[in-house]
Protein backbone atom coordinates (compact mmCIF):
# COMPACT_ATOMS: atom_id res chain seq x y z
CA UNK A 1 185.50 76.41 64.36
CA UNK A 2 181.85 77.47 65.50
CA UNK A 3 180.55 78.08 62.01
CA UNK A 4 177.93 80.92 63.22
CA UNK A 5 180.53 82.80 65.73
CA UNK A 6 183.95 81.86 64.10
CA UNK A 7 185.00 80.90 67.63
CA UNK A 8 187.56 78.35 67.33
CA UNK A 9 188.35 75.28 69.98
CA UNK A 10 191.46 73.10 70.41
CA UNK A 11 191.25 69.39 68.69
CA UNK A 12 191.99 67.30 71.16
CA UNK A 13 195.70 65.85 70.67
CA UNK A 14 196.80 68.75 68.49
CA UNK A 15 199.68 69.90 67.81
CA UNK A 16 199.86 66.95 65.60
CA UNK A 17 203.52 66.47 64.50
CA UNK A 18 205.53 65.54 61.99
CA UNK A 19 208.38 63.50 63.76
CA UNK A 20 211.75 62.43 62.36
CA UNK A 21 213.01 61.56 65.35
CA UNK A 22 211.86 61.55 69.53
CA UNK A 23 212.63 65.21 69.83
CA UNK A 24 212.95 66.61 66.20
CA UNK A 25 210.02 67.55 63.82
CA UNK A 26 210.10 67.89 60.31
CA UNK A 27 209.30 71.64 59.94
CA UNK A 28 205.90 71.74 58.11
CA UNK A 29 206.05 75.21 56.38
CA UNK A 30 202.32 74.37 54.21
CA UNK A 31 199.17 72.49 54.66
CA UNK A 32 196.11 71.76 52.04
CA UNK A 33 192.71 70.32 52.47
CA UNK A 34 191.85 68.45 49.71
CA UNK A 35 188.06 69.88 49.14
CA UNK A 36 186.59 66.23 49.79
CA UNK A 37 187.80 67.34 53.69
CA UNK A 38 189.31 63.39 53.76
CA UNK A 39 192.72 64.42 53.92
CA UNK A 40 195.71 67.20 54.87
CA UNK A 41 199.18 67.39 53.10
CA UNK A 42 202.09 69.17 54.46
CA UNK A 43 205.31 70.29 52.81
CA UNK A 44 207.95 69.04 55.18
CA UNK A 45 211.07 71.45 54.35
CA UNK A 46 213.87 70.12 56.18
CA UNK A 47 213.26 66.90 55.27
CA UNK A 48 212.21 66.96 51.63
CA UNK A 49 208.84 65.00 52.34
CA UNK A 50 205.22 65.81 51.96
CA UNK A 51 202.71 64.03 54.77
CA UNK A 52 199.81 62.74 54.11
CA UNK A 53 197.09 62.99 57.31
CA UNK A 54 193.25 61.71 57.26
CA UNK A 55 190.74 63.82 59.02
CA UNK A 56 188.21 62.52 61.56
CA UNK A 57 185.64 63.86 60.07
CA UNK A 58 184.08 64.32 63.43
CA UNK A 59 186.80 65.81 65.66
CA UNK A 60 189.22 67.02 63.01
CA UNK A 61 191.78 64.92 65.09
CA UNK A 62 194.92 64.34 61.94
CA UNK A 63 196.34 60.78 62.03
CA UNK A 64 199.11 60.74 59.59
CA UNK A 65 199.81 58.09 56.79
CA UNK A 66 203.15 57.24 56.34
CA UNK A 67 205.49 56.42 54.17
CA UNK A 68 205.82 60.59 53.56
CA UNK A 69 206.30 60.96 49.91
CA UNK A 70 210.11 61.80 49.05
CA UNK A 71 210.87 64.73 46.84
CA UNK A 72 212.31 62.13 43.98
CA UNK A 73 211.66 61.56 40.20
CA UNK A 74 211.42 57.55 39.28
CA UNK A 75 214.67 59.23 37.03
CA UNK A 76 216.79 60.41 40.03
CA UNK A 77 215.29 64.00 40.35
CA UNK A 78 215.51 65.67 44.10
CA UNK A 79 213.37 68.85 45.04
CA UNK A 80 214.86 70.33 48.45
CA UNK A 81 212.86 72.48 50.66
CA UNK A 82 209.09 71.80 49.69
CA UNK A 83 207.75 75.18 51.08
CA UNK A 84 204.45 76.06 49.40
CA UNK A 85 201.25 74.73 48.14
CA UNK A 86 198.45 74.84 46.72
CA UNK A 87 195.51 72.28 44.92
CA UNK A 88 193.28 72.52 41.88
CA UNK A 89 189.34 72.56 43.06
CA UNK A 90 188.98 69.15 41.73
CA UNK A 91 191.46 67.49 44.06
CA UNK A 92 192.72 65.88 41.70
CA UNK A 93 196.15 67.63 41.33
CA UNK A 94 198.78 69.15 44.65
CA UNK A 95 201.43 71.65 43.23
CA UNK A 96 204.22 72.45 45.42
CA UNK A 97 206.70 75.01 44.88
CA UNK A 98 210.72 73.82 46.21
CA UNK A 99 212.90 76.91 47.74
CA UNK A 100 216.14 75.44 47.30
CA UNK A 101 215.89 73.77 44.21
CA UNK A 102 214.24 76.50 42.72
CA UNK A 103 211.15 74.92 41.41
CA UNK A 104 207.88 73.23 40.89
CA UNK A 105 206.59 70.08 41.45
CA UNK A 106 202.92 68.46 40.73
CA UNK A 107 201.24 65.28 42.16
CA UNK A 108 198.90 63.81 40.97
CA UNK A 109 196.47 62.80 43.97
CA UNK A 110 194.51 58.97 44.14
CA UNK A 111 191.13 57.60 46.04
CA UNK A 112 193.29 56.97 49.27
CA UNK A 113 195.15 60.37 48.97
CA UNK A 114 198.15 59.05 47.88
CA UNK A 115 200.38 61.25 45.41
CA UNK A 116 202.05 60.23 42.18
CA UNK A 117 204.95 62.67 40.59
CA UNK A 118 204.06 63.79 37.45
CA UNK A 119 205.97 66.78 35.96
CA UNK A 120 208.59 69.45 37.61
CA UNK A 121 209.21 73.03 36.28
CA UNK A 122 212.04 75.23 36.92
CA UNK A 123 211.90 78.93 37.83
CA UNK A 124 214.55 81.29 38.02
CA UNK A 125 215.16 81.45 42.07
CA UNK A 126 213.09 80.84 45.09
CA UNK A 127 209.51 80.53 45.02
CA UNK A 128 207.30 82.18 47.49
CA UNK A 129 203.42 81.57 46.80
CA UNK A 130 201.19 79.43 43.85
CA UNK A 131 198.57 80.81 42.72
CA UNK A 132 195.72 78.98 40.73
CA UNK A 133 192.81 79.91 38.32
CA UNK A 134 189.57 78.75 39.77
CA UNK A 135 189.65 76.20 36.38
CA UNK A 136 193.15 74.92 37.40
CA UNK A 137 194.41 75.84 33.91
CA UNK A 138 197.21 78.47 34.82
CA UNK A 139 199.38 78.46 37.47
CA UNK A 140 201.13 82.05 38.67
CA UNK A 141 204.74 82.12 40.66
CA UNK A 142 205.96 84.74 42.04
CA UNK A 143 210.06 85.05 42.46
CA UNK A 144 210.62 87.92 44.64
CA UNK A 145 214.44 87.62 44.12
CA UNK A 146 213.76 89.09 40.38
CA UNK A 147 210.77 90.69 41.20
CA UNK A 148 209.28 88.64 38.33
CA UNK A 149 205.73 86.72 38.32
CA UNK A 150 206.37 83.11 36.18
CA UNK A 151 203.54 81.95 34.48
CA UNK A 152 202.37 78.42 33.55
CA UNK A 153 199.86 76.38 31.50
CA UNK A 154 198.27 73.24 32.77
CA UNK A 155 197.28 70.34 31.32
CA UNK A 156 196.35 66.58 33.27
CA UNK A 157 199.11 68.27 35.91
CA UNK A 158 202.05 69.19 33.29
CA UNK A 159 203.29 72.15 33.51
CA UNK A 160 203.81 74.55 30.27
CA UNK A 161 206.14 77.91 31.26
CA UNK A 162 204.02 80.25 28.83
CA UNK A 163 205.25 83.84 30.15
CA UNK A 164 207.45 85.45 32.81
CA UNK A 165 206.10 89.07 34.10
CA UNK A 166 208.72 91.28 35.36
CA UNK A 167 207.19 93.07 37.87
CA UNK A 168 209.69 96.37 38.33
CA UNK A 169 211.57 97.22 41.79
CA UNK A 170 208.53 97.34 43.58
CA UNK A 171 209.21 93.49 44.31
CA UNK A 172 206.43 91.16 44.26
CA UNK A 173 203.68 89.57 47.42
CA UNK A 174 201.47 86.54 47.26
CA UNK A 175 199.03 86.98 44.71
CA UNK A 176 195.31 87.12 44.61
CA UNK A 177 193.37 86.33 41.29
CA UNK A 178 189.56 86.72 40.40
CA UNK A 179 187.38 84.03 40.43
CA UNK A 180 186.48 84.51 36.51
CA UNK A 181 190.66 83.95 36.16
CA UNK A 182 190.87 87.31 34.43
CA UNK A 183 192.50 89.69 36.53
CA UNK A 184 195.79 88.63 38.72
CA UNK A 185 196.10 91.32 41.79
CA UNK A 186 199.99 91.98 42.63
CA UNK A 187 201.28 93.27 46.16
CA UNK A 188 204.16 95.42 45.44
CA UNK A 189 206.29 95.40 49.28
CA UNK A 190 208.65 98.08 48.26
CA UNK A 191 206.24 100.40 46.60
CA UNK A 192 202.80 100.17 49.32
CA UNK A 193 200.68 99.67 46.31
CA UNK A 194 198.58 96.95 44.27
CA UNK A 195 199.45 95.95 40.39
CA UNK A 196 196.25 95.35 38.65
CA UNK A 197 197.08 92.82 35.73
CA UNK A 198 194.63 91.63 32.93
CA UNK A 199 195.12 87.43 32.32
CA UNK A 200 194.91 86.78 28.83
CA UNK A 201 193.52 83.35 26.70
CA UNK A 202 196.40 81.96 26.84
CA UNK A 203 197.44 82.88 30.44
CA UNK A 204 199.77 85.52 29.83
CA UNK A 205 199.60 88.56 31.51
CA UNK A 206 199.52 92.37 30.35
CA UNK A 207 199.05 95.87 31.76
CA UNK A 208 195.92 96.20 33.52
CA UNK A 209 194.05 99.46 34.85
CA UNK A 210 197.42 100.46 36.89
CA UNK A 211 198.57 100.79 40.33
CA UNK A 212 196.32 101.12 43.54
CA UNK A 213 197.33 102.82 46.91
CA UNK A 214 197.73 99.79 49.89
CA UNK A 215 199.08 100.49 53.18
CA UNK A 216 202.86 99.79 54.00
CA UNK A 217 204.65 97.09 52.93
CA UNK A 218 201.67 95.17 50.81
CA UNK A 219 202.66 91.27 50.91
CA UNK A 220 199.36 89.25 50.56
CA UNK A 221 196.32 89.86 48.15
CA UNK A 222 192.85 87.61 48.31
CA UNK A 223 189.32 88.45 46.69
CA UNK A 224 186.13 87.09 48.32
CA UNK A 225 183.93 84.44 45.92
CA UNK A 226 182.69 86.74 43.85
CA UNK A 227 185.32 88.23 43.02
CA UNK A 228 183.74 91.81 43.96
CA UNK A 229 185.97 92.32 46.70
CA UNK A 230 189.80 92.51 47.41
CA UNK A 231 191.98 92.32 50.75
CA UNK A 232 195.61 93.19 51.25
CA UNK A 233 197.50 92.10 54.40
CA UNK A 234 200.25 95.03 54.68
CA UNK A 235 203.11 93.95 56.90
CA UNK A 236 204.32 97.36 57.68
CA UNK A 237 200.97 98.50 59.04
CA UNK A 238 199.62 95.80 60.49
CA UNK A 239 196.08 95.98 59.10
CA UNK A 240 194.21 94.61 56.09
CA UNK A 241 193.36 97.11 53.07
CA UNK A 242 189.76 96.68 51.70
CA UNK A 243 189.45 97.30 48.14
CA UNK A 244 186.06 97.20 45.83
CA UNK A 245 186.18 95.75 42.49
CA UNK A 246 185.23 96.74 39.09
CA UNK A 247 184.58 93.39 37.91
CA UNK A 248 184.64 94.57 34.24
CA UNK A 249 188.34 96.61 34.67
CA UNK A 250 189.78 94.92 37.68
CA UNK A 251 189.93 98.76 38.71
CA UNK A 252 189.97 98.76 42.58
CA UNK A 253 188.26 101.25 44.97
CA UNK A 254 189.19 101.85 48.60
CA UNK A 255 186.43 100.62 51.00
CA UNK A 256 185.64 103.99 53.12
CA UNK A 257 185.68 102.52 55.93
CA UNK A 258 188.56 102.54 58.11
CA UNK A 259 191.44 99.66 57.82
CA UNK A 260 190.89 96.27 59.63
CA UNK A 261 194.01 95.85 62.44
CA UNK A 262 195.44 92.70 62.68
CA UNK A 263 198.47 91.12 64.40
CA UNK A 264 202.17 91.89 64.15
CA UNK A 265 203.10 91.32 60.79
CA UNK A 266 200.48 89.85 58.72
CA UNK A 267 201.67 87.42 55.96
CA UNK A 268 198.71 85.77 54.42
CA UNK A 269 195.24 85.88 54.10
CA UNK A 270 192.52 83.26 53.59
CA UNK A 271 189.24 83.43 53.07
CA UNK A 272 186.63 80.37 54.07
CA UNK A 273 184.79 78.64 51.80
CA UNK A 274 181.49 79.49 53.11
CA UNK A 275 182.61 83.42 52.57
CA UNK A 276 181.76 84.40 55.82
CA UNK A 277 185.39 85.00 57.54
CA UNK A 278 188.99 86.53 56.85
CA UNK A 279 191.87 84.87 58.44
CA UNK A 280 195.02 86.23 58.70
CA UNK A 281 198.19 84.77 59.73
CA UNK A 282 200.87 87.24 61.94
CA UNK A 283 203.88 85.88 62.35
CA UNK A 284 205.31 87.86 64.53
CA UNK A 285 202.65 87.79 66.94
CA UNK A 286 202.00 84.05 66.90
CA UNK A 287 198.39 84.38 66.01
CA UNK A 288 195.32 84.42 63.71
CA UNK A 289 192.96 86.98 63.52
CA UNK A 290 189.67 86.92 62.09
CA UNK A 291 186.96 88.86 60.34
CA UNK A 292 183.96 88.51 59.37
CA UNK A 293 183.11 90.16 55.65
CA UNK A 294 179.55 92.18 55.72
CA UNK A 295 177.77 92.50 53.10
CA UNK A 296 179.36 95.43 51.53
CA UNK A 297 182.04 94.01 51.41
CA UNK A 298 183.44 95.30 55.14
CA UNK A 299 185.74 93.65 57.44
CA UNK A 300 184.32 93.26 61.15
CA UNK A 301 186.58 91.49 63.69
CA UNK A 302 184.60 88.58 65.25
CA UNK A 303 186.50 89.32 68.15
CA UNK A 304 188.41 85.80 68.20
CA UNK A 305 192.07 85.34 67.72
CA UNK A 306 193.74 82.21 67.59
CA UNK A 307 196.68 82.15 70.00
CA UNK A 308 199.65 80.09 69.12
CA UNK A 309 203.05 78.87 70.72
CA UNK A 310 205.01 78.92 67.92
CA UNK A 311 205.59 81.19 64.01
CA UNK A 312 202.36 79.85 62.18
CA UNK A 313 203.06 79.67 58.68
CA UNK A 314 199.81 78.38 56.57
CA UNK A 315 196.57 78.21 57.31
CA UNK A 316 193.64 76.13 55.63
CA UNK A 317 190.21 74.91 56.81
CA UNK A 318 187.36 72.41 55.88
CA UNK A 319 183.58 73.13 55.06
């Protein structure tokens, strides 16, 4: 990625895949960075596995390290369908949430980027997104199957179940939390809006300043660095909502300025570490589209998309 334009080039040798066999892959459905930018790890769903790949830290060519890691306890414990992920800032811990098994797993990560199981944690039915506090010490699940947001301490990578939100009919997205760790913003699909929920001492969550107009069919939520500013991939619409933030309430305003389009059904946002650009994954169209955020807090396409072959379904990027 040209870090001035955003313009992105092919790696040479990329697609890099995850083989099982000649002609068979192992259907990645994640991938992290861990922040040193040394390594990649991707859940492998169909094969209950999670690769570990260096980084040239010149090219950004992947060479992966195998053996993968199996989804089993030293006691005989199996997690099925590894699907998504996410990694304290530290690098020190990778979290990974099981759809079939119904729940979550934590590694703890070594010098060479090798992971070590340390605890598991049910929840109630699939999980679809993990969601960290910037200090690593809560972890935030939502279960769109009851609608419900399960909440978790941590502590050296165990996981404590402290609270479970119910969320109402208005069914629950990926979640986007402030950088401070005190509010938690909630995409509700069925309902077009955002839930705006206060994170307490102890992690718990309670009724925040209320519910914020989105555009149709909310799914993703993601504020910038600061924490000033909040962005809501709607899947119905196709376009990004732009919110400002009352950093004291949590109380969002609408950006007036109009809505940023992006592809055909927008599923997740990320934002770079430098602050400068949006992605958004469309996973109906294939692609990524990109934004650059001005400095009030204003989307601008770049004017680059990233074009793909096949469904992309995570997205995550170096310094």
């Amino acid at each position: 990625m040209n870090s001035r334009t955003g313009a992105g080039s092919l790696v040479f040798g990329s697609p890099f895949v995850t083989k099982i066999a000649p002609t068979t892959a192992a259907a990645p459905s994640s991938v992290v960075v861990h922040p040193s930018g040394r390594f990649l790890y991707a859940a492998n769903q169909n094969t209950n596995t999670i690769s570990l790949f260096t980084i040239n830290s010149t090219t950004g060519a992947l060479t992966e390290v195998l053996p993968r890691t199996a989804l089993v306890t030293p006691s005989g414990g199996v997690g099925l369908a590894p699907a998504v992920m996410t990694m304290d800032s530290a690098g020190s811990f990778l979290f990974v949430g099981n759809q079939v098994t119904n729940d979550i797993w934590v590694f703890s990560i070594g010098s060479s980027g090798a992971l070590t199981f340390v605890s598991s944690a049910p929840v109630g039915a699939s999980p679809t997104g993990l969601t960290l506090t910037a200090s690593g010490g809560f972890l935030y699940v939502p279960v769109p199957t009851f609608s419900a947001i399960y909440v978790f301490s941590v502590s050296s990578g165990t996981l404590t179940q402290v609270g479970l939100s119910g969320q109402g009919p208005g069914g629950v997205g990926q979640l986007g939390v402030d950088p401070g760790g005190h509010f938690l913003y909630v995409p509700n699909p069925s309902f077009n809006t955002v839930t705006v929920l206060k994170i307490q001492s102890d992690g718990t969550l309670a009724a925040g300043p209320g519910l914020f107009a989105a555009g149709t069919t909310p799914v993703a939520a993601a504020t910038n660095p600061t924490g000033a500013f909040l962005y809501v991939a709607n899947s119905g619409s196709t376009d990004l909502s732009q919110f400002q933030v009352d950093t004291s309430t949590g109380a969002l305003t609408a950006l007036t300025t109009s809505v940023a389009g992006t592809g055909t059904n927008p599923e997740s946002i990320l934002i770079d570490p430098d602050a400068k650009f949006v992605f958004v994954i469309n996973e109906q169209s294939d692609s990524v589209t990109e934004f650059t955020i001005n400095t009030n807090g204003t989307l601008s396409t770049t004017g680059n998309a990233l074009q793909l072959s096949v469904v992309p379904r995570s997205l995550s990027v170096t310094r």
